[in-house]
PDB file of N, CA and C in Angstrom:
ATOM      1  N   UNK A   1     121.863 140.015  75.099  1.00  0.00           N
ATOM      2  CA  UNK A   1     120.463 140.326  75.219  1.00  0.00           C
ATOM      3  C   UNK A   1     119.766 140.251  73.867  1.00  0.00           C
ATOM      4  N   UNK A   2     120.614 140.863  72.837  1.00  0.00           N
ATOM      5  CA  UNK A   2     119.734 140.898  71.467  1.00  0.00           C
ATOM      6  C   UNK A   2     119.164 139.195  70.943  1.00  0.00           C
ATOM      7  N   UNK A   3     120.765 137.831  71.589  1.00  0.00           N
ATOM      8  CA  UNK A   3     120.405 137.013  70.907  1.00  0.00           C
ATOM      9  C   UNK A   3     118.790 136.305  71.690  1.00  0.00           C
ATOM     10  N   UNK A   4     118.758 136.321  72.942  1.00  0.00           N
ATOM     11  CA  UNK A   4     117.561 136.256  73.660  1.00  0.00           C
ATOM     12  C   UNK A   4     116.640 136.616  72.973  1.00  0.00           C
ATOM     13  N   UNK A   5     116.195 138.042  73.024  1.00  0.00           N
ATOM     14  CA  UNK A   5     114.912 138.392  71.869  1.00  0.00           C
ATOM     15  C   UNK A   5     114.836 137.550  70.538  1.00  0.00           C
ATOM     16  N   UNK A   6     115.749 137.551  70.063  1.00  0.00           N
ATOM     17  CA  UNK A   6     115.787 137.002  68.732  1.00  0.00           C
ATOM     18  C   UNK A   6     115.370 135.668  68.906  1.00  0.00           C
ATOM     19  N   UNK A   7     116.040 134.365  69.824  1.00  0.00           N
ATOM     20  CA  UNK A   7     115.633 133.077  70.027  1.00  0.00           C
ATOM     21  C   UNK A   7     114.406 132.745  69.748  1.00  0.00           C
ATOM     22  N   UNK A   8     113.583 134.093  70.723  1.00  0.00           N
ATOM     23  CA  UNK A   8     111.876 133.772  71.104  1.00  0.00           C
ATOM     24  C   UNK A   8     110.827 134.387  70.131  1.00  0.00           C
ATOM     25  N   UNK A   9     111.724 134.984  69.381  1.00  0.00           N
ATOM     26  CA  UNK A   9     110.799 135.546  68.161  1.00  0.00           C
ATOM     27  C   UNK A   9     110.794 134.042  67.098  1.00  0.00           C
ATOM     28  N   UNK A  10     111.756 133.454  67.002  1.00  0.00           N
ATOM     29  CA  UNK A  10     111.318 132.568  66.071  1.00  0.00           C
ATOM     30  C   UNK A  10     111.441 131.244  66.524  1.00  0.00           C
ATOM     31  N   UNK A  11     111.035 130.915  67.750  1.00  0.00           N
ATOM     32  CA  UNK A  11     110.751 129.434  67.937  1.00  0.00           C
ATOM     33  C   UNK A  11     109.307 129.219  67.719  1.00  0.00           C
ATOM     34  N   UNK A  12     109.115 127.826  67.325  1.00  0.00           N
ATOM     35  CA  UNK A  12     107.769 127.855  67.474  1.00  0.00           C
ATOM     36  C   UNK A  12     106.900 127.328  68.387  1.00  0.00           C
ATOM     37  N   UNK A  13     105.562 128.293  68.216  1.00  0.00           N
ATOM     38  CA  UNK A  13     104.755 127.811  69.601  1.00  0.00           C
ATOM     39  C   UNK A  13     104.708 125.975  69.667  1.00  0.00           C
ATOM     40  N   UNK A  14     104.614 125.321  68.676  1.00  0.00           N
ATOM     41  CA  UNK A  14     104.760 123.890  69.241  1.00  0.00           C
ATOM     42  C   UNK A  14     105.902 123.157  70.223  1.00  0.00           C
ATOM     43  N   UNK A  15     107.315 124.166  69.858  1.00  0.00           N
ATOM     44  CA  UNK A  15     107.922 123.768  70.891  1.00  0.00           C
ATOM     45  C   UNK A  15     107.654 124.438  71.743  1.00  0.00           C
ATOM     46  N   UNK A  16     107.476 125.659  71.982  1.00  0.00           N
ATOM     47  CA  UNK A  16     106.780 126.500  73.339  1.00  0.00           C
ATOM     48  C   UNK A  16     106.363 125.172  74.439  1.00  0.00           C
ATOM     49  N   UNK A  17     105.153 124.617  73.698  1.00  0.00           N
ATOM     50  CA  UNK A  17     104.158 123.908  74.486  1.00  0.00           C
ATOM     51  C   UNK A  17     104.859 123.167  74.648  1.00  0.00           C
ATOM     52  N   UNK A  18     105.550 122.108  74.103  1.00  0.00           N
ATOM     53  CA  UNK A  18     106.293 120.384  73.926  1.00  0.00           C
ATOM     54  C   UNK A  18     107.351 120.857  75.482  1.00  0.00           C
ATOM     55  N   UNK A  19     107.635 122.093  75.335  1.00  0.00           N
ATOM     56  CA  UNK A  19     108.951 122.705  76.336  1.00  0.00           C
ATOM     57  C   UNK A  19     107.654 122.265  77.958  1.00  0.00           C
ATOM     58  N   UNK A  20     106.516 122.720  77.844  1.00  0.00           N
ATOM     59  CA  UNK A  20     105.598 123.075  79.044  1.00  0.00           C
ATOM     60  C   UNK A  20     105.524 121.284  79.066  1.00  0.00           C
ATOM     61  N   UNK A  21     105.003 120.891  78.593  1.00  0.00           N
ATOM     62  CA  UNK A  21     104.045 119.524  78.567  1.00  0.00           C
ATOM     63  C   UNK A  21     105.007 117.955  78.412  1.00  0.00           C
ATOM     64  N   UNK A  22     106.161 118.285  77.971  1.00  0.00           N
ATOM     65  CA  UNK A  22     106.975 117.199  78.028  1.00  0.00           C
ATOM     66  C   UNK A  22     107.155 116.437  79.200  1.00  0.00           C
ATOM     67  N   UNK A  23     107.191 116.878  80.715  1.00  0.00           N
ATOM     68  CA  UNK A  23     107.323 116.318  81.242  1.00  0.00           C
ATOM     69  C   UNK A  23     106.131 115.318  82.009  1.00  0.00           C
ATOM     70  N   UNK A  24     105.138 115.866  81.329  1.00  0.00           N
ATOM     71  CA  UNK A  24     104.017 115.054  82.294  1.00  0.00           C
ATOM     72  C   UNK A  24     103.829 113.742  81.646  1.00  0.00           C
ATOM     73  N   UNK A  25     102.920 112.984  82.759  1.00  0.00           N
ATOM     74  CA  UNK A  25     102.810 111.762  83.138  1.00  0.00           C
ATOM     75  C   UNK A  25     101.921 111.365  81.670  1.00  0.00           C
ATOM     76  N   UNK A  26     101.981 109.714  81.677  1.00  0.00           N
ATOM     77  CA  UNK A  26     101.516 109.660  80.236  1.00  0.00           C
ATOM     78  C   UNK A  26     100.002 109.256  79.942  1.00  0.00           C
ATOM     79  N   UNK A  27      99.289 109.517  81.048  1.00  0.00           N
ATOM     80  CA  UNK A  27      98.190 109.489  81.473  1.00  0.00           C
ATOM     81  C   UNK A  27      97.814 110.827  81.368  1.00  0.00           C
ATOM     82  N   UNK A  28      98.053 111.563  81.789  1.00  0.00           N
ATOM     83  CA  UNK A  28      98.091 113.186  81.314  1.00  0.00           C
ATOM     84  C   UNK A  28      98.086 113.619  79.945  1.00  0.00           C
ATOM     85  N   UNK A  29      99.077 113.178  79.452  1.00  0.00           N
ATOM     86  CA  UNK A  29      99.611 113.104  78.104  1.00  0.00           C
ATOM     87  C   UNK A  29      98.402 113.124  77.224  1.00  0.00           C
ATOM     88  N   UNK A  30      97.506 111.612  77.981  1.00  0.00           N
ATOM     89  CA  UNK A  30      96.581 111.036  76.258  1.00  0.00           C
ATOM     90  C   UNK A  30      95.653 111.862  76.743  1.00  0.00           C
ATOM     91  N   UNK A  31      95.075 112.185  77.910  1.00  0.00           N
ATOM     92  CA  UNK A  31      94.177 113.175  78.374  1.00  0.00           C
ATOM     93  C   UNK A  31      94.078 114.075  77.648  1.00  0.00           C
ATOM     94  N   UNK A  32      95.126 114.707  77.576  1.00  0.00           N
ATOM     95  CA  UNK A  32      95.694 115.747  76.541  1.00  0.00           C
ATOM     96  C   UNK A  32      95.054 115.745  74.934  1.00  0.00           C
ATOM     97  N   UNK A  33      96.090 114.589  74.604  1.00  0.00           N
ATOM     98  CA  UNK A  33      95.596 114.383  73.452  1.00  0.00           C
ATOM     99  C   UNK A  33      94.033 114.274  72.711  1.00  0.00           C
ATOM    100  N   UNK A  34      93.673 113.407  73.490  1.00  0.00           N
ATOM    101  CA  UNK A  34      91.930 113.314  73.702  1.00  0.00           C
ATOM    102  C   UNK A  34      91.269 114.190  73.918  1.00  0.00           C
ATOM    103  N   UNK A  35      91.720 115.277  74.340  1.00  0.00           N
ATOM    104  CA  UNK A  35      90.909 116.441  74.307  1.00  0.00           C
ATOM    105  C   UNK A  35      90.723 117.520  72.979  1.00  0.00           C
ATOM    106  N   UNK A  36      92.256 117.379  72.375  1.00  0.00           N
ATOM    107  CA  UNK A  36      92.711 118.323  71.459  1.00  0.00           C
ATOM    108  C   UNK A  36      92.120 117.272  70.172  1.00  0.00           C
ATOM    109  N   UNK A  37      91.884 115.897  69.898  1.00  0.00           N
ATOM    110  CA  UNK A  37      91.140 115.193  69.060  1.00  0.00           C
ATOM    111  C   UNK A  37      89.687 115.285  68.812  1.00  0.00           C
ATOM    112  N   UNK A  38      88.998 115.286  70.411  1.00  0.00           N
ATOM    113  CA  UNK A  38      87.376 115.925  70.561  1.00  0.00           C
ATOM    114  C   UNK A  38      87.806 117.958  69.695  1.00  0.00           C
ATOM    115  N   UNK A  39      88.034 118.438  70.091  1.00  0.00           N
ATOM    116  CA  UNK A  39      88.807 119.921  70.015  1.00  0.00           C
ATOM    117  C   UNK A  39      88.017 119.985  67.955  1.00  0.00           C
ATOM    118  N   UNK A  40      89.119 118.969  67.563  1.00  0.00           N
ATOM    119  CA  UNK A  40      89.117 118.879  65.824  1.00  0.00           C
ATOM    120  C   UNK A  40      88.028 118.320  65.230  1.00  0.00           C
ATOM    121  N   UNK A  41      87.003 117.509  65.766  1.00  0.00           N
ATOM    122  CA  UNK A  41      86.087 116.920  65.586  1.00  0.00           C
ATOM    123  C   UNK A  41      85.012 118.003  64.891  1.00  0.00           C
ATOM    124  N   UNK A  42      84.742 117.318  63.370  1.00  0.00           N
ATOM    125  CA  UNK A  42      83.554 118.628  62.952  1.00  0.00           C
ATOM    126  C   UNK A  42      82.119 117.898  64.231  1.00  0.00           C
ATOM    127  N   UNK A  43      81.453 119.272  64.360  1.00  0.00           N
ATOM    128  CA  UNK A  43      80.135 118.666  65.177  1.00  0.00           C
ATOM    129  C   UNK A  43      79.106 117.940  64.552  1.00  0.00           C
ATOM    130  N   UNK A  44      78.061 117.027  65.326  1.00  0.00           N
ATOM    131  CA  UNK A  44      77.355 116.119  64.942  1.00  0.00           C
ATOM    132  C   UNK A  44      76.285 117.079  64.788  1.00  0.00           C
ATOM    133  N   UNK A  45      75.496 116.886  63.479  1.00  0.00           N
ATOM    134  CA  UNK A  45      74.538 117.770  62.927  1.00  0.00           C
ATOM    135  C   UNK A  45      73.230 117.399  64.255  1.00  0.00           C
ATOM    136  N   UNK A  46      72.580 118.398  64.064  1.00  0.00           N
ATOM    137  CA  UNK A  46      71.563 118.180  64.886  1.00  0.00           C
ATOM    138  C   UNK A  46      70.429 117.665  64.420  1.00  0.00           C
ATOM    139  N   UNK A  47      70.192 116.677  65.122  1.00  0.00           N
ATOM    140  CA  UNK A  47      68.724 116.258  64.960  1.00  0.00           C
ATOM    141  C   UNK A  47      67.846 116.747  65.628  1.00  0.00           C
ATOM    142  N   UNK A  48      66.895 117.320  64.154  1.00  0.00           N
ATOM    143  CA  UNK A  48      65.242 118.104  64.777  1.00  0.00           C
ATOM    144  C   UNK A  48      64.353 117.305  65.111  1.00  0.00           C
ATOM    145  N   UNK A  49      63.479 117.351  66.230  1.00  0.00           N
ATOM    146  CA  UNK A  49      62.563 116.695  67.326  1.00  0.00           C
ATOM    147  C   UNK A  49      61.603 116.980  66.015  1.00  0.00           C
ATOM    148  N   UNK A  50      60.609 116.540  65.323  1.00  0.00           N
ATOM    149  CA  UNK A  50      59.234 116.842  65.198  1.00  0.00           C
ATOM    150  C   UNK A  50      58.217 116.502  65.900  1.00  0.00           C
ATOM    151  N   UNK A  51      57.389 117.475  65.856  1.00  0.00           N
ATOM    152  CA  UNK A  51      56.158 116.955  66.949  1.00  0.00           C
ATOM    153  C   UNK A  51      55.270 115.897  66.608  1.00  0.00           C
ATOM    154  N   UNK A  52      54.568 115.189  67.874  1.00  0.00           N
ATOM    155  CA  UNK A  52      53.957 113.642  67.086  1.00  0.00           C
ATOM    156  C   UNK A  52      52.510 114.375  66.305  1.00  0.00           C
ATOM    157  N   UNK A  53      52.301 113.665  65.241  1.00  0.00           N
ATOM    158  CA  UNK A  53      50.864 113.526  64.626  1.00  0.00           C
ATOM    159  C   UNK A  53      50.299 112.855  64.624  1.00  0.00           C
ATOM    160  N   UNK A  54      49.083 113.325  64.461  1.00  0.00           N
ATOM    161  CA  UNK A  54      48.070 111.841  64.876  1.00  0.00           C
ATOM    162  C   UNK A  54      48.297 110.888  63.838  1.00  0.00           C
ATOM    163  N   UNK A  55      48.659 111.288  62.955  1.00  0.00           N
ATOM    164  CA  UNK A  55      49.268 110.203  61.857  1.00  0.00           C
ATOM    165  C   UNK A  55      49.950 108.977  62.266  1.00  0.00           C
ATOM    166  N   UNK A  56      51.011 109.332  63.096  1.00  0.00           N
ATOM    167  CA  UNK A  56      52.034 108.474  63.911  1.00  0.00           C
ATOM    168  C   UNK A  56      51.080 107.385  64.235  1.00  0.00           C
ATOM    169  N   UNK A  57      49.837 107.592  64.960  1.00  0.00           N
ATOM    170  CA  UNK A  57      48.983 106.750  65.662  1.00  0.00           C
ATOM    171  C   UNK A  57      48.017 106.276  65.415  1.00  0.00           C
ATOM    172  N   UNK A  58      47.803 106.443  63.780  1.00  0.00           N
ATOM    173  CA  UNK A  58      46.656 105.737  63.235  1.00  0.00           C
ATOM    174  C   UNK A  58      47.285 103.792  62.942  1.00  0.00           C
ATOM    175  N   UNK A  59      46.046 103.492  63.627  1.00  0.00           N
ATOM    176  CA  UNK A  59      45.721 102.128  63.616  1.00  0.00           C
ATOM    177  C   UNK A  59      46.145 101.372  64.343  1.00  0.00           C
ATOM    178  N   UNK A  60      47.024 102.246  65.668  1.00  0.00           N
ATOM    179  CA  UNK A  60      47.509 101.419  66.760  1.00  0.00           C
ATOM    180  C   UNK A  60      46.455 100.202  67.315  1.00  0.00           C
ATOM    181  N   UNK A  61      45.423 100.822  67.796  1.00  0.00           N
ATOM    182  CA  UNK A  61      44.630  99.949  68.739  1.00  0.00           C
ATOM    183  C   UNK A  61      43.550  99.190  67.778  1.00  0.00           C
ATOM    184  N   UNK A  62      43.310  98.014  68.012  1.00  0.00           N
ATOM    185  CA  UNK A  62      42.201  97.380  66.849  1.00  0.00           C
ATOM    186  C   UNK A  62      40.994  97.340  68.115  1.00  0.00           C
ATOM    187  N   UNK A  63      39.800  97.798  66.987  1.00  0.00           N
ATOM    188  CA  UNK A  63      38.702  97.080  67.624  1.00  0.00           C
ATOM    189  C   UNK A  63      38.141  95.943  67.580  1.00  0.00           C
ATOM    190  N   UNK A  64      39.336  94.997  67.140  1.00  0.00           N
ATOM    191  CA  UNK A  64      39.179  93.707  67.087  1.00  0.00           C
ATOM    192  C   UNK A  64      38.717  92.959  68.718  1.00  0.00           C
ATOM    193  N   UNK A  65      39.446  93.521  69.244  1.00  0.00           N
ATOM    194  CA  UNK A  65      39.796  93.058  70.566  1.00  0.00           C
ATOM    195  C   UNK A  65      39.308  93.706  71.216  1.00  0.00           C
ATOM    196  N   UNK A  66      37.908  94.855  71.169  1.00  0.00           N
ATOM    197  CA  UNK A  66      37.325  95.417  72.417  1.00  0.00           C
ATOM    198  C   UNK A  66      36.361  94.743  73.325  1.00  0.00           C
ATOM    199  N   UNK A  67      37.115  95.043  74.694  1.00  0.00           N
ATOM    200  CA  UNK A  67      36.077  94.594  75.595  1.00  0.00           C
ATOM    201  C   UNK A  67      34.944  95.598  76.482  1.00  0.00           C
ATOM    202  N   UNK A  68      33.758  95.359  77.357  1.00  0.00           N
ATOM    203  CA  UNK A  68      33.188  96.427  77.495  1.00  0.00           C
ATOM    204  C   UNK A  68      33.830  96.499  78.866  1.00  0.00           C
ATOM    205  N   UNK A  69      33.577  97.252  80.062  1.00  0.00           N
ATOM    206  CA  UNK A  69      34.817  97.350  80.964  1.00  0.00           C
ATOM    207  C   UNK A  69      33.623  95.877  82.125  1.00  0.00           C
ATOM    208  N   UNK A  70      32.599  95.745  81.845  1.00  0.00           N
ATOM    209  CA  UNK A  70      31.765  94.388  82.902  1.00  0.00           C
ATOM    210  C   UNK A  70      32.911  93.212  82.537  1.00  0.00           C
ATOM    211  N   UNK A  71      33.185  92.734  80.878  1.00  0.00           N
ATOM    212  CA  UNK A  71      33.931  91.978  80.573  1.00  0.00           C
ATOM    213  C   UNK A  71      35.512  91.572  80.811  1.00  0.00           C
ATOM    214  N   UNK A  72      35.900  93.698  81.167  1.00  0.00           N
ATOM    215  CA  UNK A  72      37.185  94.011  81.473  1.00  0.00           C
ATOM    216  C   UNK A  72      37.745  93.758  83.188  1.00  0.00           C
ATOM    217  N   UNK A  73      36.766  93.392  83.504  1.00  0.00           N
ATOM    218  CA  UNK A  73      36.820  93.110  85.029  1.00  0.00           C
ATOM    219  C   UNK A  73      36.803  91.869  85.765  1.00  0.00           C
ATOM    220  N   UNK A  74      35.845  91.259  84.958  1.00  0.00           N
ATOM    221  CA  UNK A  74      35.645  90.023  85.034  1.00  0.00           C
ATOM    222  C   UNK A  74      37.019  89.345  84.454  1.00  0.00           C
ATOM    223  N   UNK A  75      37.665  89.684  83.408  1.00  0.00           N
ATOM    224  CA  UNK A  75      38.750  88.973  83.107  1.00  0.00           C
ATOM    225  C   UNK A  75      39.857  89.408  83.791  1.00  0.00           C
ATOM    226  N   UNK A  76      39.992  90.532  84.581  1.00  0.00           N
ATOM    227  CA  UNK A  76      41.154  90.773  85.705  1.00  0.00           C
ATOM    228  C   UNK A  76      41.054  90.059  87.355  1.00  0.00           C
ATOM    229  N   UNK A  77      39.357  89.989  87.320  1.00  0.00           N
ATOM    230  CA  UNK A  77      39.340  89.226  88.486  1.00  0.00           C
ATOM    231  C   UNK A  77      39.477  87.576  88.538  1.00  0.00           C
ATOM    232  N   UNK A  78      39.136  86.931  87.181  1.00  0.00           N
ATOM    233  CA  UNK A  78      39.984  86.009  86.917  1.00  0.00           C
ATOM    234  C   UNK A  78      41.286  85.751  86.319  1.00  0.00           C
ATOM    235  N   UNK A  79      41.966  86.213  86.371  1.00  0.00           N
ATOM    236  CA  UNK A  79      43.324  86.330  86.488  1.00  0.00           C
ATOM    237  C   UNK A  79      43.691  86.323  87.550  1.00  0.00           C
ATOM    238  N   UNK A  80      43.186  86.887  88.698  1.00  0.00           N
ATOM    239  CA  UNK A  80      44.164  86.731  89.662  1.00  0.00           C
ATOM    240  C   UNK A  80      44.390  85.679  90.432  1.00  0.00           C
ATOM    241  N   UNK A  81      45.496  85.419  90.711  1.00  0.00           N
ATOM    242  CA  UNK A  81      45.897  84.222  91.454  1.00  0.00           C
ATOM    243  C   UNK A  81      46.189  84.260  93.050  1.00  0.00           C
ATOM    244  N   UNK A  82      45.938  83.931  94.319  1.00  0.00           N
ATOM    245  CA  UNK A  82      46.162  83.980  95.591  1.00  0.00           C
ATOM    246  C   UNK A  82      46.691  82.766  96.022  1.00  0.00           C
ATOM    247  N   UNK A  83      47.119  83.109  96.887  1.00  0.00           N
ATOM    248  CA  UNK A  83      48.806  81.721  97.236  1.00  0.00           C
ATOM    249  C   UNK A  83      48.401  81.389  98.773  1.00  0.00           C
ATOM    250  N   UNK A  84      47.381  80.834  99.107  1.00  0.00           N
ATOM    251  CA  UNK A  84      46.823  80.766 100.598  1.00  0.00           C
ATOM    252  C   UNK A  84      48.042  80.504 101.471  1.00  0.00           C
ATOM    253  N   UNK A  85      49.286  80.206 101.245  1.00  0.00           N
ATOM    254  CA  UNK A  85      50.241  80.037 102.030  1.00  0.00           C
ATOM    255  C   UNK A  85      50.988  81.593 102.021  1.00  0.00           C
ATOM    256  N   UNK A  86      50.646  82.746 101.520  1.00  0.00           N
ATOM    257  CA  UNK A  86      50.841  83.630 101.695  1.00  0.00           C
ATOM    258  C   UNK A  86      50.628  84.341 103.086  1.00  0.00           C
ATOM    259  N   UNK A  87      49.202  84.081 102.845  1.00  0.00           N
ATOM    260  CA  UNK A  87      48.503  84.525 104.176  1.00  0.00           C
ATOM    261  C   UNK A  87      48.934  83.596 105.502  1.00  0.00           C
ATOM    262  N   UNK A  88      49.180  82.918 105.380  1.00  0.00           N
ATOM    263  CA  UNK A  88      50.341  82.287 106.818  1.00  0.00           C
ATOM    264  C   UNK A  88      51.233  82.799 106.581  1.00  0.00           C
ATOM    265  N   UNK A  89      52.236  83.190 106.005  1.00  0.00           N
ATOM    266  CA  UNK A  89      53.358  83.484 105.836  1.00  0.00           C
ATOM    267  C   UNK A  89      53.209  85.265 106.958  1.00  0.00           C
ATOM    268  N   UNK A  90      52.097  86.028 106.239  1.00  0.00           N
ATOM    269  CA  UNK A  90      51.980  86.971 106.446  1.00  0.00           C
ATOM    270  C   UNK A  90      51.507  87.512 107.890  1.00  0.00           C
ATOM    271  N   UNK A  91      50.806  86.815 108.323  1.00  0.00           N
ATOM    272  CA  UNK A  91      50.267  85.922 109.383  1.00  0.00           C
ATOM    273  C   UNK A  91      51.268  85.451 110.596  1.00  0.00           C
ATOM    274  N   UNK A  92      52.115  85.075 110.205  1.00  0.00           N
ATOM    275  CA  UNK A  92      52.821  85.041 111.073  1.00  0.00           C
ATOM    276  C   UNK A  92      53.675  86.048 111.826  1.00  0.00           C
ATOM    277  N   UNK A  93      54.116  87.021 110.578  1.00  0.00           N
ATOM    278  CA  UNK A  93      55.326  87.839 111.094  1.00  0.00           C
ATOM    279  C   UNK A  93      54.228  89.045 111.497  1.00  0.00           C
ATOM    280  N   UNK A  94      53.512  89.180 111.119  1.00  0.00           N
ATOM    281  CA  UNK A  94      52.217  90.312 111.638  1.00  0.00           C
ATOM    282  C   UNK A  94      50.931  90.567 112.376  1.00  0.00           C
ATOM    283  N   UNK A  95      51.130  89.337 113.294  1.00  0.00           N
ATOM    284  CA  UNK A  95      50.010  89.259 113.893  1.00  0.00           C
ATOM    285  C   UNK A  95      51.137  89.303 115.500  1.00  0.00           C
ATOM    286  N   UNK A  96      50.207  90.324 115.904  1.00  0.00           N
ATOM    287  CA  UNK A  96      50.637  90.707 117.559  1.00  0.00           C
ATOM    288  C   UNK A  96      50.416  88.872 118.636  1.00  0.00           C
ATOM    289  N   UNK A  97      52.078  89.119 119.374  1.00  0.00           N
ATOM    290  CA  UNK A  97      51.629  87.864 120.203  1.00  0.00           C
ATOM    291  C   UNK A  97      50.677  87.532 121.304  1.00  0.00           C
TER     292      UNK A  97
END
């Protein structure tokens, strides 16, 4: 009995564990490992958010390029393009027989 006590007083916990964990799968294993590597990792300092200033946003928009919104309309309504074969298309599958 005494040599019992004595064994477990001075083994060490690495074999403790190696005794638990030896047998698993080796997929387990790096799991393992990979965890106890994240574990040692010093942490990634934090980055502070500052709030936006209007600073950030000086000189985005030029008034090079302002239009008044009569001009802004007129150039969206020419832009648009219509595909008259649409409207058959549409026409067909949606019109009651």
């Amino acid at each position: 009995m005494e040599g019992t006590a004595r064994k477990r007083t001075t083994r060490r916990p690495i074999t403790h564990y190696w005794g638990m964990l030896k047998d698993l799968d080796d997929s387990q294993k790096l799991q393992l490992v990979t965890m106890l590597v994240e574990s040692v990792k010093p942490a990634k300092p934090e980055v502070k958010k500052r709030k936006p200033n209007i600073d950030d946003y000086f000189g985005i928009w030029s008034d090079e390029e302002y239009m008044d919104a009569d001009e802004l309309v007129k150039e969206i309504h020419d832009a648009r393009c219509f595909n008259p074969k649409r409207d058959e298309f549409l026409e067909r599958f949606f019109t009651e027989p």
